[in-house]
Every structure is written in C-alpha cells, then in structure tokens.
Protein backbone atom coordinates (compact mmCIF):
# COMPACT_ATOMS: atom_id res chain seq x y z
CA UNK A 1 132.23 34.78 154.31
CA UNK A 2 129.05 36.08 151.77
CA UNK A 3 128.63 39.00 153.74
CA UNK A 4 128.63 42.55 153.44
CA UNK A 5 129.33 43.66 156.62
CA UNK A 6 132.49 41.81 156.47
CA UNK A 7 132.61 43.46 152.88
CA UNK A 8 132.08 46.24 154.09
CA UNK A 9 134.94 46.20 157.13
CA UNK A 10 137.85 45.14 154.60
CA UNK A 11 137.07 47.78 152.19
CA UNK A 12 137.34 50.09 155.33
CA UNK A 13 140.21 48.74 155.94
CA UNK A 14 142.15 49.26 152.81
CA UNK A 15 140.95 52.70 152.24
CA UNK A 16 142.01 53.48 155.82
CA UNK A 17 145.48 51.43 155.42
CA UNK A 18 145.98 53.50 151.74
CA UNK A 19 144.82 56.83 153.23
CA UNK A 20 146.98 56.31 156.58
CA UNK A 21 150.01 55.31 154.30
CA UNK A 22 149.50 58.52 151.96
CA UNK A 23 149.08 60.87 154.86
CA UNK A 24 152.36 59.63 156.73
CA UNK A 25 154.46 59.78 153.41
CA UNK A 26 157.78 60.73 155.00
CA UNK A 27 157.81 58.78 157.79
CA UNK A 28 157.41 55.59 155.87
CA UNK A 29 160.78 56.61 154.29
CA UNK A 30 162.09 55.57 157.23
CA UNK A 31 160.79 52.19 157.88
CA UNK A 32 163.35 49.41 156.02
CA UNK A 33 161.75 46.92 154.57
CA UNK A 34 163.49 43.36 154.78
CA UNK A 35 163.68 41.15 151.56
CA UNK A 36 163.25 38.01 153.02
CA UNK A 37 160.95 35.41 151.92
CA UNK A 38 159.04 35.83 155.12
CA UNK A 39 158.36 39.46 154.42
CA UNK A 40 157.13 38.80 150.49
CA UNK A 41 154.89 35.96 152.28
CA UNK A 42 153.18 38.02 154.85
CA UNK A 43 151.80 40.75 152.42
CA UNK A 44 148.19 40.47 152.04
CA UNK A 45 145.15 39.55 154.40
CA UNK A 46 144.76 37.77 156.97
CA UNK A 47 141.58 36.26 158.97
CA UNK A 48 141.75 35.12 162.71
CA UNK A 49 141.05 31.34 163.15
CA UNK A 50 142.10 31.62 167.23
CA UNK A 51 145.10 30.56 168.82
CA UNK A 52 147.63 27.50 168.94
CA UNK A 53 145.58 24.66 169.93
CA UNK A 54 142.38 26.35 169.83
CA UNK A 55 141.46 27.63 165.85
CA UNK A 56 138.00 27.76 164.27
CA UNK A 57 136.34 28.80 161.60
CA UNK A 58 136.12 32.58 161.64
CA UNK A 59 132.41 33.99 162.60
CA UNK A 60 130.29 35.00 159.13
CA UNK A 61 129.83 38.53 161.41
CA UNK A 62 132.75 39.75 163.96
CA UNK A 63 135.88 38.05 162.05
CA UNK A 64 139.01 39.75 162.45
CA UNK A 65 141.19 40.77 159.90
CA UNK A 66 145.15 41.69 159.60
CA UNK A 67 145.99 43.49 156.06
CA UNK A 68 149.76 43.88 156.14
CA UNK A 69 151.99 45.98 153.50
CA UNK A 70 155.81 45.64 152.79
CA UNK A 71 155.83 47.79 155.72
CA UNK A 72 152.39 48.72 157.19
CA UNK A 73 149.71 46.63 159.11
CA UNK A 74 146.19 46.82 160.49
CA UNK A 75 143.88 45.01 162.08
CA UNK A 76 139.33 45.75 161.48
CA UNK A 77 137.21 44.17 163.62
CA UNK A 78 133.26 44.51 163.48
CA UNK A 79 130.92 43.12 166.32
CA UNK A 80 128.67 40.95 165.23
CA UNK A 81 126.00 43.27 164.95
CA UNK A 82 127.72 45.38 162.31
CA UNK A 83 127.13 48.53 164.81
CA UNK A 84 130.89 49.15 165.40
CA UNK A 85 134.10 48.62 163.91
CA UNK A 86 137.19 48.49 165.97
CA UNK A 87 140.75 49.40 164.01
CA UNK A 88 144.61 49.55 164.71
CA UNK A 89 147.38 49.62 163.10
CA UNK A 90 151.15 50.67 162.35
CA UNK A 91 154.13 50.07 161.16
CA UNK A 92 156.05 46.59 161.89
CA UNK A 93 159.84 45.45 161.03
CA UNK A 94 160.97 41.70 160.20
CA UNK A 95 164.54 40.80 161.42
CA UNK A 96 164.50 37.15 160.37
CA UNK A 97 161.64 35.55 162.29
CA UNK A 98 160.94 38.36 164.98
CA UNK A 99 157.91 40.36 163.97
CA UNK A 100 157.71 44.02 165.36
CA UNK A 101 154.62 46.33 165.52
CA UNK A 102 154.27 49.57 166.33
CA UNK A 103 150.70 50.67 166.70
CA UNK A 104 150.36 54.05 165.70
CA UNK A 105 146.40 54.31 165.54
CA UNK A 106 143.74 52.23 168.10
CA UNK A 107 140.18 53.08 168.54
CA UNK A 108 139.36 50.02 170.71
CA UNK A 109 137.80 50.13 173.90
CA UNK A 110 140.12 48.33 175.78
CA UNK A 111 142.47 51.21 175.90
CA UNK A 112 144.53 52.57 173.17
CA UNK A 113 148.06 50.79 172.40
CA UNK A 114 149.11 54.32 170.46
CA UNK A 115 152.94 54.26 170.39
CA UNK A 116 153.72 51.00 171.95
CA UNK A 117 155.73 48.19 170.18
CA UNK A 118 155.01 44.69 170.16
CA UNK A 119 157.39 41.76 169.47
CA UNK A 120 156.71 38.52 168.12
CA UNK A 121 158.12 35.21 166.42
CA UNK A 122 156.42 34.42 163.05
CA UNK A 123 155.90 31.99 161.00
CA UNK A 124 153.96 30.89 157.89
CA UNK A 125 153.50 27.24 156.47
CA UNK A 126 150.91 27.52 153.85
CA UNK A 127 148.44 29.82 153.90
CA UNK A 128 148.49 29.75 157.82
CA UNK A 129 150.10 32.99 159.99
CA UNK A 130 151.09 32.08 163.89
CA UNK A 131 152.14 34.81 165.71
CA UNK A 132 153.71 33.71 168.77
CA UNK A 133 153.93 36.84 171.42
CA UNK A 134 157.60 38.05 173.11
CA UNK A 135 157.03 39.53 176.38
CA UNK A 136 153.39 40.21 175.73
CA UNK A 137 151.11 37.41 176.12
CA UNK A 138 149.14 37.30 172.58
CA UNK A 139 149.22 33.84 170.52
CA UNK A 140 147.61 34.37 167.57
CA UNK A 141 146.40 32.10 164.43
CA UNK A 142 145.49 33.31 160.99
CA UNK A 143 144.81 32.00 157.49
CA UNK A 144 145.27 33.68 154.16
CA UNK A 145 142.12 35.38 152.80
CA UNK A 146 142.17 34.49 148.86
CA UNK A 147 140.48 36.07 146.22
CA UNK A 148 137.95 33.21 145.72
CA UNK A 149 137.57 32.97 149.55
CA UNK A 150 136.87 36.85 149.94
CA UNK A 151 132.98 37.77 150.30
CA UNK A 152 131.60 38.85 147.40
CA UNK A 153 130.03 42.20 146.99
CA UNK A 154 126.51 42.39 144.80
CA UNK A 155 126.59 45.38 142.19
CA UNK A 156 123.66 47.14 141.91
C-alpha cells in the first residue's frame, strides 16, 4: 500500500474524523463508551479484504478504510483513479458482541444513510474485523492496518 493516494485518503480521514469529533463536542457526551475488550480491540484502522468466504488483498488504489474511535467511526473510500473520495461516518455503541452505527455524515452516491442505524455482530481474532450484518444484508471483512503496513508518505 506505497501509495499516496491512499496516503492521501487516510490523512483525510483522520482530519475529517478529529474535526467531525471537535465540532460535535456535546453530543459525544452522550455516547457511552463500553469497556470491554472488544471495544479497546476495535480502535484503530481498518482495511477491507471482502466478505466471509470471499477476502483479497485490498486494491493499491480504491481500498476502503474503517478508522474507529472509543466512540466514533468512518469509513474513506477513493476510486481508483484518485478523482473522488467517498466518506461516512458516525457514532456506533458495543453491547457485548452487537455493533451499532449510526451514520451521521454520507456523501456517497448511492444515496445518503444520514440518520439511520445499523446493527451488527462483531468479532475480532487477530488482526482480522468480521462484521456480520442484523437485518441489513452487509458481511464485511477487514484487517488491521499497522504502522509498518501503512503507506509511506515521501517528505519533500
């Protein structure tokens, strides 16, 4: 993942993810954030390999990543041209195993998912993510992006 468009679309990401946290300030005060080993676990970022049964190696161009806080999540996408970036995020809750988003920001062309709350079962082993949908029919697949797995970025 040496590239800088993919670089380029986590940085985004985090500034957007630290910005959209600072600019919501109260409201956050009244997510609750669960203690539980599965919630320490699932801070950080994530890549998209695919879905149960069907995982790959994510694209050098076009990956999709998941950065989730103690309490916050997104998801940055860029095609694999590097012309546009697709983001959405929210807040989520952990009750045991069940993983709950709320999507509170969407620019994607499929239509937005602004205020809308999706469930699902979640588990890590490793430095692998499944999220298994609950009443919506998403089954997804990630892996842990580590610092010496992150794409470098060249200083001038």
């Amino acid at each position: 993942m040496r590239n800088p468009i993919v670089a380029a679309v986590m940085l985004g990401t985090l500034l957007a993810a630290n910005l959209m946290s600072a600019a919501l300030g109260a409201e956050d005060q009244a997510v609750t954030v669960t203690p539980a080993p599965l919630a320490k676990e699932l801070v950080g970022t994530w890549v998209l390999l695919g879905q149960p049964g069907k995982i790959a190696e994510p694209p050098a161009t076009g990956a999709r990543f998941k950065i989730c806080t103690e309490n916050r999540w997104t998801n940055a996408q860029a095609d694999a041209q590097g012309g546009k970036t697709v983001h959405k995020g929210g807040t989520y809750t952990l009750a045991g195993d069940i993983y709950e988003e709320t999507v509170e920001f969407d620019n994607g062309e499929k239509g937005t998912f602004v205020k809308q709350s999706f469930k699902f079962t979640a588990t890590i082993q490793g430095d692998t993510l499944t999220l298994i949908g609950i009443g919506n029919p998403w089954r997804e697949v990630l892996r842990r992006v580590r610092e010496d797995s992150a794409p470098k970025v060249e200083k001038p």
